[in-house]
C-alpha atoms as a PDB file:
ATOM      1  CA  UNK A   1       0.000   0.000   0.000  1.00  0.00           C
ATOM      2  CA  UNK A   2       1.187   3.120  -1.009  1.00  0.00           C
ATOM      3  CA  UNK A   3       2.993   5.147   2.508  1.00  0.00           C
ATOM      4  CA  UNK A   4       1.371   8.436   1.286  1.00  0.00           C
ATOM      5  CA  UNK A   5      -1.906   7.612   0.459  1.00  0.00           C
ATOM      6  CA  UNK A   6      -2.801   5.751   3.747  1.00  0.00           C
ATOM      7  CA  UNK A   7      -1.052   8.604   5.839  1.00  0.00           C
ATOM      8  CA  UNK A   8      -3.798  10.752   3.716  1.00  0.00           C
ATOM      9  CA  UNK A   9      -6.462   8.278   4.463  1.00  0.00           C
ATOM     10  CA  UNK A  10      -5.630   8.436   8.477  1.00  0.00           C
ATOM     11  CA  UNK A  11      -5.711  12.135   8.317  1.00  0.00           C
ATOM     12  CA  UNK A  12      -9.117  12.309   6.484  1.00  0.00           C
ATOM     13  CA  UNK A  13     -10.887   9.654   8.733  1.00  0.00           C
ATOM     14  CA  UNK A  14      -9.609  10.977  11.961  1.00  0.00           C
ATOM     15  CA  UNK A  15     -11.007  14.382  11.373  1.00  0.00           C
ATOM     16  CA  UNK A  16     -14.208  12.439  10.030  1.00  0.00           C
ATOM     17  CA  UNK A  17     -14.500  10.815  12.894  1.00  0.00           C
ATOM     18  CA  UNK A  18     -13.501  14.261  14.960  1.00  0.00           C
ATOM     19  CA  UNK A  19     -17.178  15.558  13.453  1.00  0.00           C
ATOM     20  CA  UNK A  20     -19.489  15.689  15.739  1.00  0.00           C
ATOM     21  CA  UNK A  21     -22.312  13.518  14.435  1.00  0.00           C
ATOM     22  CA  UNK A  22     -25.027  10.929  15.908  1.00  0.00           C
ATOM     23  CA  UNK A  23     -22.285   8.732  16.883  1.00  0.00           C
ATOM     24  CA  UNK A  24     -20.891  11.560  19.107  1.00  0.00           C
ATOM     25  CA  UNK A  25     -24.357  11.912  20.322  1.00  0.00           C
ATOM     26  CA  UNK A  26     -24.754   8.266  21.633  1.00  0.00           C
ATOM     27  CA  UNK A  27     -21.185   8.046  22.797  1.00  0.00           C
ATOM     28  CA  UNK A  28     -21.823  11.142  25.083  1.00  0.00           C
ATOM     29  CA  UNK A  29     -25.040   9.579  26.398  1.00  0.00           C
ATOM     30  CA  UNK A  30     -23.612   6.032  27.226  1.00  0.00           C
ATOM     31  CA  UNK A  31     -21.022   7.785  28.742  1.00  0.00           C
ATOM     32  CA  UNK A  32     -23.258   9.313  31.240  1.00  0.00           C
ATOM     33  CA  UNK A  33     -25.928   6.825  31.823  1.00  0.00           C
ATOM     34  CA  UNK A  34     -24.471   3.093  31.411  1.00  0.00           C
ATOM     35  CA  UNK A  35     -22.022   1.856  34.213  1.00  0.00           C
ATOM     36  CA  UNK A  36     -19.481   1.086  31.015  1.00  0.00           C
ATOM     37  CA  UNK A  37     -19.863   2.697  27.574  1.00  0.00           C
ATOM     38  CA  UNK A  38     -17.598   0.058  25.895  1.00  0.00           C
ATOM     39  CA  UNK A  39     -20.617  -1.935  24.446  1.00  0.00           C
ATOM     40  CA  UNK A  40     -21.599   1.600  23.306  1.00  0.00           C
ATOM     41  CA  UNK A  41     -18.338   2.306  21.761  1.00  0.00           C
ATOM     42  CA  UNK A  42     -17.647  -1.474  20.493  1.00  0.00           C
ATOM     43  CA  UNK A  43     -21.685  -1.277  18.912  1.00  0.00           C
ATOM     44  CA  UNK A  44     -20.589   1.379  16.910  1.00  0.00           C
ATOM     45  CA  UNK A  45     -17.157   0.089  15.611  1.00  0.00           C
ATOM     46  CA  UNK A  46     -19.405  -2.860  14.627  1.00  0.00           C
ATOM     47  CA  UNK A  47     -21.443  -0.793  12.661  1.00  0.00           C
ATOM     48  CA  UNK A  48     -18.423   0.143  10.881  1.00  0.00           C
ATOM     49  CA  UNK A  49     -16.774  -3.313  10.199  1.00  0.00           C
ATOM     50  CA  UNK A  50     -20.346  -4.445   8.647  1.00  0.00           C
ATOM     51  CA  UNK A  51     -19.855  -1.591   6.380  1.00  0.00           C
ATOM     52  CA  UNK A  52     -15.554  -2.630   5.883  1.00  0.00           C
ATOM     53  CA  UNK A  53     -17.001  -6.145   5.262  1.00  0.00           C
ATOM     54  CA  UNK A  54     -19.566  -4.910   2.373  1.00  0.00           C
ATOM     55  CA  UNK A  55     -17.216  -3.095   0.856  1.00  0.00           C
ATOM     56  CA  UNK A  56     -14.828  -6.006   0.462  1.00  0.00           C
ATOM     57  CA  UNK A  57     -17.160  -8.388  -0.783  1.00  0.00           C
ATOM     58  CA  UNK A  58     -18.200  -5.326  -3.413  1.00  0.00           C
ATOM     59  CA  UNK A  59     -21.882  -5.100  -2.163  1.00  0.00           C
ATOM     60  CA  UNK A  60     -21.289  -1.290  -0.801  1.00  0.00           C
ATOM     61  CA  UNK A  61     -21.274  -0.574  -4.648  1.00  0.00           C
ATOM     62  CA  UNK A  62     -24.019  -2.662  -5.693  1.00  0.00           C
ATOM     63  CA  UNK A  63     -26.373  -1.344  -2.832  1.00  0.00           C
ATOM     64  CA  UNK A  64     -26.028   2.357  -3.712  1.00  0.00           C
ATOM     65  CA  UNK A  65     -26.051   1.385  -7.288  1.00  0.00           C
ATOM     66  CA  UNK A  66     -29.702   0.485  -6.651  1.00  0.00           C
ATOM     67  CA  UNK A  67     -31.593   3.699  -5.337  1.00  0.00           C
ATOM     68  CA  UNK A  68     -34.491   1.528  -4.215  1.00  0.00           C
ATOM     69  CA  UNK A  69     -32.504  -0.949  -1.912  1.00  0.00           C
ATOM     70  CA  UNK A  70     -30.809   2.380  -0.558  1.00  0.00           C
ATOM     71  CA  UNK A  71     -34.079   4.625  -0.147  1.00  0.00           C
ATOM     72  CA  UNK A  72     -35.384   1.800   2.231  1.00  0.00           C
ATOM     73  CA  UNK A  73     -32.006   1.235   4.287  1.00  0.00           C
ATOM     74  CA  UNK A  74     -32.632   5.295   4.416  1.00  0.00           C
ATOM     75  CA  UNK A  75     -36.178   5.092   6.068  1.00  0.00           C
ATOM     76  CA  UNK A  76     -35.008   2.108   7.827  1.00  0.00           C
ATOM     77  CA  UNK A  77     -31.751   4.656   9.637  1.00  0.00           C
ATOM     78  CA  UNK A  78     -34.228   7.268   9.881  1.00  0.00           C
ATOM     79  CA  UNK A  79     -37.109   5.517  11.691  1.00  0.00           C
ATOM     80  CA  UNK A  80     -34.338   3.587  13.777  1.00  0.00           C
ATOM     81  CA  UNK A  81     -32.569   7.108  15.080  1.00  0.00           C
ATOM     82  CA  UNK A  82     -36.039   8.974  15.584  1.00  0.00           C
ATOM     83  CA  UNK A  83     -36.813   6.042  18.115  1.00  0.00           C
ATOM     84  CA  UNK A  84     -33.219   6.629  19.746  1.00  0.00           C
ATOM     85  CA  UNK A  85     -33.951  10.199  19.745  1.00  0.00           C
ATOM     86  CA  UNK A  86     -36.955  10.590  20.974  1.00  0.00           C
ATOM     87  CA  UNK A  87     -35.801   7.572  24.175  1.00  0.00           C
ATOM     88  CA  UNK A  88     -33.102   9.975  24.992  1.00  0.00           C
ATOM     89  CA  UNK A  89     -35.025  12.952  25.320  1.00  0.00           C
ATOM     90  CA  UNK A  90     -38.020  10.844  27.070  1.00  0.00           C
ATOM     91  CA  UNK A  91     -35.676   9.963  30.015  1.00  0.00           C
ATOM     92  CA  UNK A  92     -33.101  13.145  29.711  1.00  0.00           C
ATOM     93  CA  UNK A  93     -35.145  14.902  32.623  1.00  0.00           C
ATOM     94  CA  UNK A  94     -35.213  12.179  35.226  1.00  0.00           C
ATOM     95  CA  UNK A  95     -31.977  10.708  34.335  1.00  0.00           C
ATOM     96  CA  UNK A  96     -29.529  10.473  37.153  1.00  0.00           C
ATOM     97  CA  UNK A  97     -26.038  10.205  35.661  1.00  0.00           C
ATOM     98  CA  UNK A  98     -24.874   7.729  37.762  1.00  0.00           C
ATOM     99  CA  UNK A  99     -22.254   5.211  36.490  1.00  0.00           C
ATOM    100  CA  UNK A 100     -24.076   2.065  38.206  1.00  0.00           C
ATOM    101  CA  UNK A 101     -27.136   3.298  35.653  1.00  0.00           C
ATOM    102  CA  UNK A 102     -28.080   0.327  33.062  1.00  0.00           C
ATOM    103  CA  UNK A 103     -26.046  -2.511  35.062  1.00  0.00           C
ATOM    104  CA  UNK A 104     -26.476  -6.304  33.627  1.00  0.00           C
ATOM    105  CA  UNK A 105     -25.221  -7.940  31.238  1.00  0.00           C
ATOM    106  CA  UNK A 106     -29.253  -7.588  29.495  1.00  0.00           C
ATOM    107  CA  UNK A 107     -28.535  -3.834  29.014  1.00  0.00           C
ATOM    108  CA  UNK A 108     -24.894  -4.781  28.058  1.00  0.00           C
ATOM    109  CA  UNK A 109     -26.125  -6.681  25.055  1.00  0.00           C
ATOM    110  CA  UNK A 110     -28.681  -3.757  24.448  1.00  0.00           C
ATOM    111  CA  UNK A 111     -26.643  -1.348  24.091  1.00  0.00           C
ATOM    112  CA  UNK A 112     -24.089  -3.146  21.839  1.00  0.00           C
ATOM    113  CA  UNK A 113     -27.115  -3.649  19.254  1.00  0.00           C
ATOM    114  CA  UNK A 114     -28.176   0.015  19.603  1.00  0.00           C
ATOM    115  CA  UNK A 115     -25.016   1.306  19.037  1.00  0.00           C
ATOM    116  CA  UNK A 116     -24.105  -1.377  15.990  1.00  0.00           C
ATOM    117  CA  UNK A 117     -27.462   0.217  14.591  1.00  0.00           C
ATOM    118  CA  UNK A 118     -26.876   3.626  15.075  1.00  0.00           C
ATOM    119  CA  UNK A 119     -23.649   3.494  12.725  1.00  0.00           C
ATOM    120  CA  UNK A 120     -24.838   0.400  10.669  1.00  0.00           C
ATOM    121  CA  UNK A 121     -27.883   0.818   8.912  1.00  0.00           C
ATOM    122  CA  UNK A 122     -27.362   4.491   8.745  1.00  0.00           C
ATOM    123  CA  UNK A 123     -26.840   5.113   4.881  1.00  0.00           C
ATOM    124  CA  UNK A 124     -24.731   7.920   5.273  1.00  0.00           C
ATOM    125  CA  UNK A 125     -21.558   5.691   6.407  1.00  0.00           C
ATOM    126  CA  UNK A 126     -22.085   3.256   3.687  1.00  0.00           C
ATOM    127  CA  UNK A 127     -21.452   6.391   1.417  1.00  0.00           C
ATOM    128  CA  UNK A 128     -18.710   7.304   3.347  1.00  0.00           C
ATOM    129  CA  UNK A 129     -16.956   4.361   2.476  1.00  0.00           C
ATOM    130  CA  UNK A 130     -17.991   3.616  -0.856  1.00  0.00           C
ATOM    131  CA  UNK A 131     -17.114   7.707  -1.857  1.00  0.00           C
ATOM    132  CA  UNK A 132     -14.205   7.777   0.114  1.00  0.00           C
ATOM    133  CA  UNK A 133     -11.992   4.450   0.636  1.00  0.00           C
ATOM    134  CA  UNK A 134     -11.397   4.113  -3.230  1.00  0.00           C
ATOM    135  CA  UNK A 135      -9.678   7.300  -3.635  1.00  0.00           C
ATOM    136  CA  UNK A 136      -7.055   6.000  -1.308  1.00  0.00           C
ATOM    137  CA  UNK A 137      -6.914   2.347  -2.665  1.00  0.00           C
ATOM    138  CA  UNK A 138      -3.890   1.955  -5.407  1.00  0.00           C
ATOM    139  CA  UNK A 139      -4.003  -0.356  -8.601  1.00  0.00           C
ATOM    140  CA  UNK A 140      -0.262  -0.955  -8.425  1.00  0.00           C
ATOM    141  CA  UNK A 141       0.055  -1.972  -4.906  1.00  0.00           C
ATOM    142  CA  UNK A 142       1.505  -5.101  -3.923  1.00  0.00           C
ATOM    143  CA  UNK A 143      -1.617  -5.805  -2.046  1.00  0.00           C
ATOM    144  CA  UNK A 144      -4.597  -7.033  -3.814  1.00  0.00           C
ATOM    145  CA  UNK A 145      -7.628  -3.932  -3.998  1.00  0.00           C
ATOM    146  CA  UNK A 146      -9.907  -6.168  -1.554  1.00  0.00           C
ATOM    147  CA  UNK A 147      -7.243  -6.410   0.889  1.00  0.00           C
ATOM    148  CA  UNK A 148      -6.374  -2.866   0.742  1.00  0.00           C
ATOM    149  CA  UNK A 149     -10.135  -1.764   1.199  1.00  0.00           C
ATOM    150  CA  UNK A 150      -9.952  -3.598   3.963  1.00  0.00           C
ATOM    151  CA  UNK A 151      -7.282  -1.954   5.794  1.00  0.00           C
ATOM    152  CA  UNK A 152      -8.456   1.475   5.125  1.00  0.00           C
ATOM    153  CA  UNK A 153     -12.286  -0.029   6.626  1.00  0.00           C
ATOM    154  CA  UNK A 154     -10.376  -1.136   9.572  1.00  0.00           C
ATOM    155  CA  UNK A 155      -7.996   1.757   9.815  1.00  0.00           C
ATOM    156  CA  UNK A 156     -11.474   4.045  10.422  1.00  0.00           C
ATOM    157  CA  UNK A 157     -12.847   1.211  12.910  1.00  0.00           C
ATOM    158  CA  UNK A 158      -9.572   2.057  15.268  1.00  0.00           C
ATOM    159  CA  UNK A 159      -9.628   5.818  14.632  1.00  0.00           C
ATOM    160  CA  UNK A 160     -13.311   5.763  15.397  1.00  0.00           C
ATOM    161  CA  UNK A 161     -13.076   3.354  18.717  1.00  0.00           C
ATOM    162  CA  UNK A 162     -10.600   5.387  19.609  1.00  0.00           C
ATOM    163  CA  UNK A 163     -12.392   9.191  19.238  1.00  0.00           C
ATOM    164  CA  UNK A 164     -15.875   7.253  20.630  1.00  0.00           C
ATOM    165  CA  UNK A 165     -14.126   6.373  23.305  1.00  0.00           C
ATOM    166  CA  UNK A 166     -12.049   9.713  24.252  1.00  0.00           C
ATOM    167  CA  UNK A 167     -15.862  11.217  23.485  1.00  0.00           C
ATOM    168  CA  UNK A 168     -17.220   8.975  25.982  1.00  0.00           C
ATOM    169  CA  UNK A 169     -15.121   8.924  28.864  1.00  0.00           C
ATOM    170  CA  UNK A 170     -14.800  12.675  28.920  1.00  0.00           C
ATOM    171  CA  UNK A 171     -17.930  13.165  28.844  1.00  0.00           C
ATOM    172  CA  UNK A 172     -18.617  11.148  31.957  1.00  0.00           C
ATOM    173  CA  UNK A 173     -15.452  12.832  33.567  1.00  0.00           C
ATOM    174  CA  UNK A 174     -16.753  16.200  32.835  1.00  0.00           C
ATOM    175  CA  UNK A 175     -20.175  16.690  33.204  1.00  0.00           C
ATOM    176  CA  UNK A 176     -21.020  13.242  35.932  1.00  0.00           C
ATOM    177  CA  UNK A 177     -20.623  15.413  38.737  1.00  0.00           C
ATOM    178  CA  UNK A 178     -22.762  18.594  36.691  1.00  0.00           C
ATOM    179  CA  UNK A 179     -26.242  17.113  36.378  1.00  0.00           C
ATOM    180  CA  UNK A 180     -27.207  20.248  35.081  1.00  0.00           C
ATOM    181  CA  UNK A 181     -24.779  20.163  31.868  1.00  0.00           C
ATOM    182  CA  UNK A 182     -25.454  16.627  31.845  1.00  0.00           C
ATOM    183  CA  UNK A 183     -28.922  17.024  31.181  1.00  0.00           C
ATOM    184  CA  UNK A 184     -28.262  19.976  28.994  1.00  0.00           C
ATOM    185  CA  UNK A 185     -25.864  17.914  27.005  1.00  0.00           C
ATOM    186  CA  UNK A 186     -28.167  14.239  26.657  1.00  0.00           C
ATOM    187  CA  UNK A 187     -31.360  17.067  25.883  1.00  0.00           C
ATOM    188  CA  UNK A 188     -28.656  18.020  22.357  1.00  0.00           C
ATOM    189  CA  UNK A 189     -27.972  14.588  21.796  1.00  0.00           C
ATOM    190  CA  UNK A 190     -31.615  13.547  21.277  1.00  0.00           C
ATOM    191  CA  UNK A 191     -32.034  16.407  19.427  1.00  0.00           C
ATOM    192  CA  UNK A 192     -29.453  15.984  16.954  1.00  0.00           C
ATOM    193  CA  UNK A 193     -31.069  11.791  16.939  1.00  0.00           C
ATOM    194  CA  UNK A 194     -34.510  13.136  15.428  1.00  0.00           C
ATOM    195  CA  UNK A 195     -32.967  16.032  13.683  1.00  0.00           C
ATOM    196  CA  UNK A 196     -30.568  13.827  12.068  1.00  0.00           C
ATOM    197  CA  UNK A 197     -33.745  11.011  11.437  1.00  0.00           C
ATOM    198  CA  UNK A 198     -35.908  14.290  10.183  1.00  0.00           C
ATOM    199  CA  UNK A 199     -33.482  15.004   7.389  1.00  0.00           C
ATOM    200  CA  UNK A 200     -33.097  11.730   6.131  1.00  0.00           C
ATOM    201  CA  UNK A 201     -37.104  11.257   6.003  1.00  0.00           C
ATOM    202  CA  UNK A 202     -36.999  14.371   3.980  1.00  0.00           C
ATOM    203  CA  UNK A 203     -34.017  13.302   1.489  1.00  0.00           C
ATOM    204  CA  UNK A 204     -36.219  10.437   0.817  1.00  0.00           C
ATOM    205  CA  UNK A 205     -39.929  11.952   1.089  1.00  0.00           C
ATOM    206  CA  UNK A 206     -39.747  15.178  -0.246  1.00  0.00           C
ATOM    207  CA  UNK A 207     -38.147  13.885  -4.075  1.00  0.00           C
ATOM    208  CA  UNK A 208     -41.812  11.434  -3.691  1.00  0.00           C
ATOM    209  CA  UNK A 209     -43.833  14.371  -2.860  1.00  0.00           C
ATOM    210  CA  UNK A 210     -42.637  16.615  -5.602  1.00  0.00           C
ATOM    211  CA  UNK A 211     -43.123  14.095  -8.431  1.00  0.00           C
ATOM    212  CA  UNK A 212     -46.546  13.504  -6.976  1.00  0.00           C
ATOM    213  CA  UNK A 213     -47.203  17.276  -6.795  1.00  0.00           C
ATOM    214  CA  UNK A 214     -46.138  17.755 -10.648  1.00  0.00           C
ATOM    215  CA  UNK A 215     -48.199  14.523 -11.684  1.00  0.00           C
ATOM    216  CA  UNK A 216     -50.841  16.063 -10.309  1.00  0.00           C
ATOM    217  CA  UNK A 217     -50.899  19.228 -11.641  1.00  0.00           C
ATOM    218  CA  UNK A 218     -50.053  17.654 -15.057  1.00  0.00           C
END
């Protein structure tokens, strides 16, 4: 693999995964209500290897070659974070902040599949690795192009565990003994959950709408 194009690729993903974003948003609230955020944090670097893995096996490509297969992932991501949303800012107000919240290895689990959802069916990181992890992948390298892919998809795993986890522990450092931030803080996480979930519903809604609209005045 060419030296200068991965030290390219570890500079774009790290400030990628530097943006805050929904998986900030659930990173910060694990950190403040489960006892340990690492099934948070590991959930969402799952996420992220089931996107590596489609892109090796070349079905990143084929799925947003077909707009209907991606419109539905879409509503899928959308519905999913609007229910995450809309949980956080349900229990923001009576939360406690405690780090023996969520105990058992039930909630565990729970959170592991929450956070592997929040990055995995969300569309917009199966772009991200279809749009961005060929630019960096070399035709003359000694390594085959699946193998590189690869690499680069587990490259962004590690920087992203690795931000998540920074994200998540300060936030529990910081604001755990400020239940007043804390609140403040969970309250912008849910909202950027259904804002987030709004937007996609509208990338895929309003297009429908519009056709409709000109049908029917035609």
């Amino acid at each position: 693999m060419n030296p200068e194009l991965f030290l390219a690729f570890v500079l774009v993903a790290a400030a990628l995964a530097c943006t805050p974003g929904v998986d900030w948003a659930y990173s910060i609230a694990a950190g403040l209500r489960q006892r340990s955020f690492v099934p948070a944090v590991a959930g969402l670097c799952g996420g992220y290897i089931l996107h590596t893995v489609l892109l090796v096996a070349g079905l990143a490509a084929v799925l947003t070659g077909a707009p209907g297969v991606l419109g539905w992932i879409t509503l899928a991501g959308a519905g999913y974070l609007m229910w995450l949303g809309v949980s956080t800012l349900r229990s923001w107000r009576a939360a406690s902040f405690t780090a023996g919240d969520g105990s058992g290895g039930n909630t565990g689990l729970r959170t592991f599949l929450q956070g592997m959802g929040t990055s995995g069916i969300n569309p917009k990181g199966l772009l991200f690795y279809v749009a961005l992890v060929p630019q960096f992948v070399s035709a003359d390298a000694s390594l085959p192009v699946p193998v590189q892919s690869g690499l680069l998809g587990m490259t962004f795993v590690l920087l992203a565990g690795l931000v998540y986890t920074a994200v998540a522990l300060l936030s529990r450092t910081l604001l755990q003994t400020r239940p007043g931030a804390a609140r403040t803080v969970t309250l912008a996480s849910g909202i950027i959950m259904v804002v987030l979930a709004l937007a996609l519903l509208a990338e895929q809604l309003l297009p429908l709408l519009t056709a409709s609209t000109f049908a029917a005045a035609g």
